[in-house]
N, C-alpha and C. Protein backbone atom coordinates (compact mmCIF):
# COMPACT_ATOMS: atom_id res chain seq x y z
N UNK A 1 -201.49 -254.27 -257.26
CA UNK A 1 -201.22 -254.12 -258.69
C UNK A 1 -200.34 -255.23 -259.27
N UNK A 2 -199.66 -256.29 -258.50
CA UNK A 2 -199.24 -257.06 -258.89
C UNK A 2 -199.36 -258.24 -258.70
N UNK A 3 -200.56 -258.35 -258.46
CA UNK A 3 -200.77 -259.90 -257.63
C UNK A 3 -201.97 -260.44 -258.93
N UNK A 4 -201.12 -261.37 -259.74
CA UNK A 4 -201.84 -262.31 -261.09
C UNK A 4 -203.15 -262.42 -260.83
N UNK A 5 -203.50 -263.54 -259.45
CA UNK A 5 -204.81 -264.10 -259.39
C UNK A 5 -205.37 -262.81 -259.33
N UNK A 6 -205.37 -261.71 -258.41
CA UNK A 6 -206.20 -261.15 -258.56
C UNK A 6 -206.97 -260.67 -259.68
N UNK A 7 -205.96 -260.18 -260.42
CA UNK A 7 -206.42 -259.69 -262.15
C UNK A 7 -207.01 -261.25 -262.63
N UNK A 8 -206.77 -262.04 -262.48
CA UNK A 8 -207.28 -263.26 -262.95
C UNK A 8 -208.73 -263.78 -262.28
N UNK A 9 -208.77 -263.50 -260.98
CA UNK A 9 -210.23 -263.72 -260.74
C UNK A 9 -210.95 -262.30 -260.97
N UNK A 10 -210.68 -261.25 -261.30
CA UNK A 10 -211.74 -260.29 -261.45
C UNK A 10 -212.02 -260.24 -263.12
N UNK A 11 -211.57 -261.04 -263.82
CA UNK A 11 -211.42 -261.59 -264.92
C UNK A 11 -212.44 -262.12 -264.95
N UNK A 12 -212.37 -263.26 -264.43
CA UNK A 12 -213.82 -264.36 -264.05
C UNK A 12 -214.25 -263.78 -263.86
N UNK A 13 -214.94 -262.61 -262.96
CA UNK A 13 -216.24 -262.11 -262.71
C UNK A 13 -216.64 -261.26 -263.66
N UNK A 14 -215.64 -260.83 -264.21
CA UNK A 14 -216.03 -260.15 -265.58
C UNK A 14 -216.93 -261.09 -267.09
N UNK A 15 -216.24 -261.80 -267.01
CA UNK A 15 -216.53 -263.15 -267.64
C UNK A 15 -217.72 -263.23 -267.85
N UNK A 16 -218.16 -264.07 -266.00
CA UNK A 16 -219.20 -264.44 -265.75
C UNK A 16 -221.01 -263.34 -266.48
N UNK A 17 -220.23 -262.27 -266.24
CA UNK A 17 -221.31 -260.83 -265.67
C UNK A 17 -221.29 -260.90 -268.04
N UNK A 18 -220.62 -261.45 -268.92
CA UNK A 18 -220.78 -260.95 -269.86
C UNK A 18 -220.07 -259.57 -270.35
N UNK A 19 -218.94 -259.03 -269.39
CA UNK A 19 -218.55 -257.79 -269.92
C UNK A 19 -217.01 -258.55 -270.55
N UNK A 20 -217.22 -258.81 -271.58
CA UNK A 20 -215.34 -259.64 -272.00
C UNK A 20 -214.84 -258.72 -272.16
N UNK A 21 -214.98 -257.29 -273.13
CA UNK A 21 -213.82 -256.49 -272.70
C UNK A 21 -213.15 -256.29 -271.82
N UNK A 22 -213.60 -256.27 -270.72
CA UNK A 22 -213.21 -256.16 -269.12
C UNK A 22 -212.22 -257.04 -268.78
N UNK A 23 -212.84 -258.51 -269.45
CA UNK A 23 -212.17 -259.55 -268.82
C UNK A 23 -211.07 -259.67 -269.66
N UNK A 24 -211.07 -259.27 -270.89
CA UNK A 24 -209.82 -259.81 -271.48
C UNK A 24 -208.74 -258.72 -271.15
N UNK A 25 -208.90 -257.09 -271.29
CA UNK A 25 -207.88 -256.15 -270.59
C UNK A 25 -207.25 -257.12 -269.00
N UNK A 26 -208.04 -257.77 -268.22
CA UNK A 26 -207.78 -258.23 -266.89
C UNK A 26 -206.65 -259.41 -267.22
N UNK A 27 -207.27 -260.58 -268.08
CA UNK A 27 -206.70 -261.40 -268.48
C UNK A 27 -205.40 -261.12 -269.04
N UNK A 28 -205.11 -260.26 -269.98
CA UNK A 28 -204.14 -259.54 -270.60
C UNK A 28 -202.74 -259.26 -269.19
N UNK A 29 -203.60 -258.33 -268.64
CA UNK A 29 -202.62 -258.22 -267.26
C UNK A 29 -202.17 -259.68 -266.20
N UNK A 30 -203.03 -260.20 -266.25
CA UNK A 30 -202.67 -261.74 -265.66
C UNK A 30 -201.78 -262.31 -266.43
N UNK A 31 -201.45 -262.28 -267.37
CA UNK A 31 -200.19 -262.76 -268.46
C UNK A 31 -199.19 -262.37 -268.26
N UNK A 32 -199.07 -260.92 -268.51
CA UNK A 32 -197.82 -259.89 -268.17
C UNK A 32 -197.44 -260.25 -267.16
N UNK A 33 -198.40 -260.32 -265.75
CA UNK A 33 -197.93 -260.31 -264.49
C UNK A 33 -197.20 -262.18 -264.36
N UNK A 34 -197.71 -262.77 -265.22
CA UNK A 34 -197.32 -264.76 -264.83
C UNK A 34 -198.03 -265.18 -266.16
N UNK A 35 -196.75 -265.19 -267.07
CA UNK A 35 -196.88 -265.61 -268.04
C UNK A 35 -197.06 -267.39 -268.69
N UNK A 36 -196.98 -267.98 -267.24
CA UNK A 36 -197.37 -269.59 -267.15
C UNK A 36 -198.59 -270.09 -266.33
N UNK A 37 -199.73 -268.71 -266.56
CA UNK A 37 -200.26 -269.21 -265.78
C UNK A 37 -201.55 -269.84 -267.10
N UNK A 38 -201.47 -270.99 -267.05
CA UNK A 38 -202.55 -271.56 -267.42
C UNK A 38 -204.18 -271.47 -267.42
N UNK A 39 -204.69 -271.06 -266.57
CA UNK A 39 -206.23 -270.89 -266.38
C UNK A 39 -206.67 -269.86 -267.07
N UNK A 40 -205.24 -268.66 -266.83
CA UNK A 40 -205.61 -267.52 -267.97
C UNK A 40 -205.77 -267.54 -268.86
N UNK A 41 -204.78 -268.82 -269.15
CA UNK A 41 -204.99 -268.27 -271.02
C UNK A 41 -206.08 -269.57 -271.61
N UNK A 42 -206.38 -270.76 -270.91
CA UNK A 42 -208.13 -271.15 -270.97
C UNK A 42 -209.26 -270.02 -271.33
N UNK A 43 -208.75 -269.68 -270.20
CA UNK A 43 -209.99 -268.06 -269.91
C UNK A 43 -210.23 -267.20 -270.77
N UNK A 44 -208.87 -266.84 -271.15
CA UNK A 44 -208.83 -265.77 -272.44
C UNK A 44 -209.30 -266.53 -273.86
N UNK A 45 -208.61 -267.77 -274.15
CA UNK A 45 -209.04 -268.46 -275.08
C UNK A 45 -211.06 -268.48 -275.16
N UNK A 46 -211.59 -268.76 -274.09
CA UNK A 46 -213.30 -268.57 -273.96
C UNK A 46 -213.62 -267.49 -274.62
N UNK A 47 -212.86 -266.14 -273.70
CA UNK A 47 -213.04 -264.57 -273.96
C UNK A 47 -212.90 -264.57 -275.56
N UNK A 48 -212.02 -264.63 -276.06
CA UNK A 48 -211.56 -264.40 -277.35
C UNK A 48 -212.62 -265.21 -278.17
N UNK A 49 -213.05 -266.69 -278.20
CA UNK A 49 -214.07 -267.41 -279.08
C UNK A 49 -215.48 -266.47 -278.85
N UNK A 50 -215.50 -266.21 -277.83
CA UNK A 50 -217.15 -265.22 -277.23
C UNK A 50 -216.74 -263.85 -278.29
N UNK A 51 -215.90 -263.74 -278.75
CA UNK A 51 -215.71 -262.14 -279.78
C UNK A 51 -215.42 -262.54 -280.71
N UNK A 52 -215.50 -263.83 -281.03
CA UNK A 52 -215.15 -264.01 -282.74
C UNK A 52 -213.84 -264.08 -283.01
N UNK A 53 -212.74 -264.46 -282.15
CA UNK A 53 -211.33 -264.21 -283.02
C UNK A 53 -211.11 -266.30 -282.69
N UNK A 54 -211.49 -266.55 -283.43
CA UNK A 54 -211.59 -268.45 -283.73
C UNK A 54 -209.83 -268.57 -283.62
N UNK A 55 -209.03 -267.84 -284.14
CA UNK A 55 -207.63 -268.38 -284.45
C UNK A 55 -207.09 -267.70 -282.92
N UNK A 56 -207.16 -266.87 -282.19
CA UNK A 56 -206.97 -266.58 -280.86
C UNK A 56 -207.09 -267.27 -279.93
N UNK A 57 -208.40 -268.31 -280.16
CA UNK A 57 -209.23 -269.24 -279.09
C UNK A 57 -208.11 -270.34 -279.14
N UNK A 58 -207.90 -270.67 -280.32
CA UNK A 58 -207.08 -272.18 -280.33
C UNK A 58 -205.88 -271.76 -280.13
N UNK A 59 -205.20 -270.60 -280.66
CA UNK A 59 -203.67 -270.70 -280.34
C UNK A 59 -203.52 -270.29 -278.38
N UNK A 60 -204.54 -270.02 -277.82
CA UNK A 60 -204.71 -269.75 -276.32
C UNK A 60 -204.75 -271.44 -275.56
N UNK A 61 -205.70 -271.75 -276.34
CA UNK A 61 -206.16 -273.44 -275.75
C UNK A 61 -204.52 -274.19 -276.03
N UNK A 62 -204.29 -274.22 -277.08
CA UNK A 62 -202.92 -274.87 -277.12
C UNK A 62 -201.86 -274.43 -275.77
N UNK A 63 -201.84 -273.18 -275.75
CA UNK A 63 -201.15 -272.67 -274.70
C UNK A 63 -201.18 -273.13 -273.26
N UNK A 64 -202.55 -273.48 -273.15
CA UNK A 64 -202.89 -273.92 -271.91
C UNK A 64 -202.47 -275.14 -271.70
N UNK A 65 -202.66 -275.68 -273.22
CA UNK A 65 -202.74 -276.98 -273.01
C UNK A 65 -200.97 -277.53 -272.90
N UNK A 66 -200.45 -276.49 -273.41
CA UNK A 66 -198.40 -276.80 -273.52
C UNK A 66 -198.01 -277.31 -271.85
N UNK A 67 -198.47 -276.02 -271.27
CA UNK A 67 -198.29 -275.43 -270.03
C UNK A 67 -198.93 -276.43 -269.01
N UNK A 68 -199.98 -276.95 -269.00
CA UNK A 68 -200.38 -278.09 -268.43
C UNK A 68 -201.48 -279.12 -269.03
N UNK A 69 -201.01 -280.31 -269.28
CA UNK A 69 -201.44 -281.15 -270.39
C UNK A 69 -202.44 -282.20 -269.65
N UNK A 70 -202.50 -281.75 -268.25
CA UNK A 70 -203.90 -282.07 -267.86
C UNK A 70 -205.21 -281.20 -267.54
N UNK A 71 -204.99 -279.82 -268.25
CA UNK A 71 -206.12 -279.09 -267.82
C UNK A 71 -207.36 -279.57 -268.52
N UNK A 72 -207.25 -280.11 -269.74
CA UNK A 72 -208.91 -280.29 -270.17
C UNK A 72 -209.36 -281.79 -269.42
N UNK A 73 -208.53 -282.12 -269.12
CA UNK A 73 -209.06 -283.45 -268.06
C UNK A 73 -209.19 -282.82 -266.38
N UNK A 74 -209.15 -282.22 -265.62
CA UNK A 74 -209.52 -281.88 -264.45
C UNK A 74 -210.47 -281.53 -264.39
N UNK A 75 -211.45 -281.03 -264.69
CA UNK A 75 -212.41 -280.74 -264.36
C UNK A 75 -212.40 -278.81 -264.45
N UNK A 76 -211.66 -278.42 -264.67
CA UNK A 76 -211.20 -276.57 -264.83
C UNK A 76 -212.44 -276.04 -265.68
N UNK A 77 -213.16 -276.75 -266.64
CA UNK A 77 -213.84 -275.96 -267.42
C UNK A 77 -215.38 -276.39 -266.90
N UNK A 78 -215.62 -276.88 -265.75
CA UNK A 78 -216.77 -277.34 -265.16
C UNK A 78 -217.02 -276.08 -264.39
């Protein structure tokens, strides 16, 4: 119950599979649990543009992007 990645990769598979509610409740908990974690809030930022909240997506992407200012250059969204 407290281990980030986990909630963070069952996130992704949620993702993947098309259920975003799923993934963003997961994502949500990956925050609470590690609130610097970067990939999440990429992730959530996706989740959130896939439901229509446009001002969620970018203030998430910024986040990611505060937190580590090389994620859209690594290769993370490949």
């Amino acid at each position: 119950p407290g281990y980030a990645n986990g909630y963070f990769w069952r996130a992704e598979a949620h993702r993947a599979r098309g259920l975003l509610p799923q993934a963003l409740k997961d994502l949500e908990k990956t925050l609470s649990l590690q609130p610097e974690h970067a990939l999440a809030y990429l992730s959530r930022g996706l989740v959130r543009g896939a439901l229509g909240d446009g001002k969620g997506r970018i203030a998430d992407f910024k986040r990611a992007r505060k937190i580590n200012p090389n994620l859209f250059n690594s290769g993370a969204l490949h």
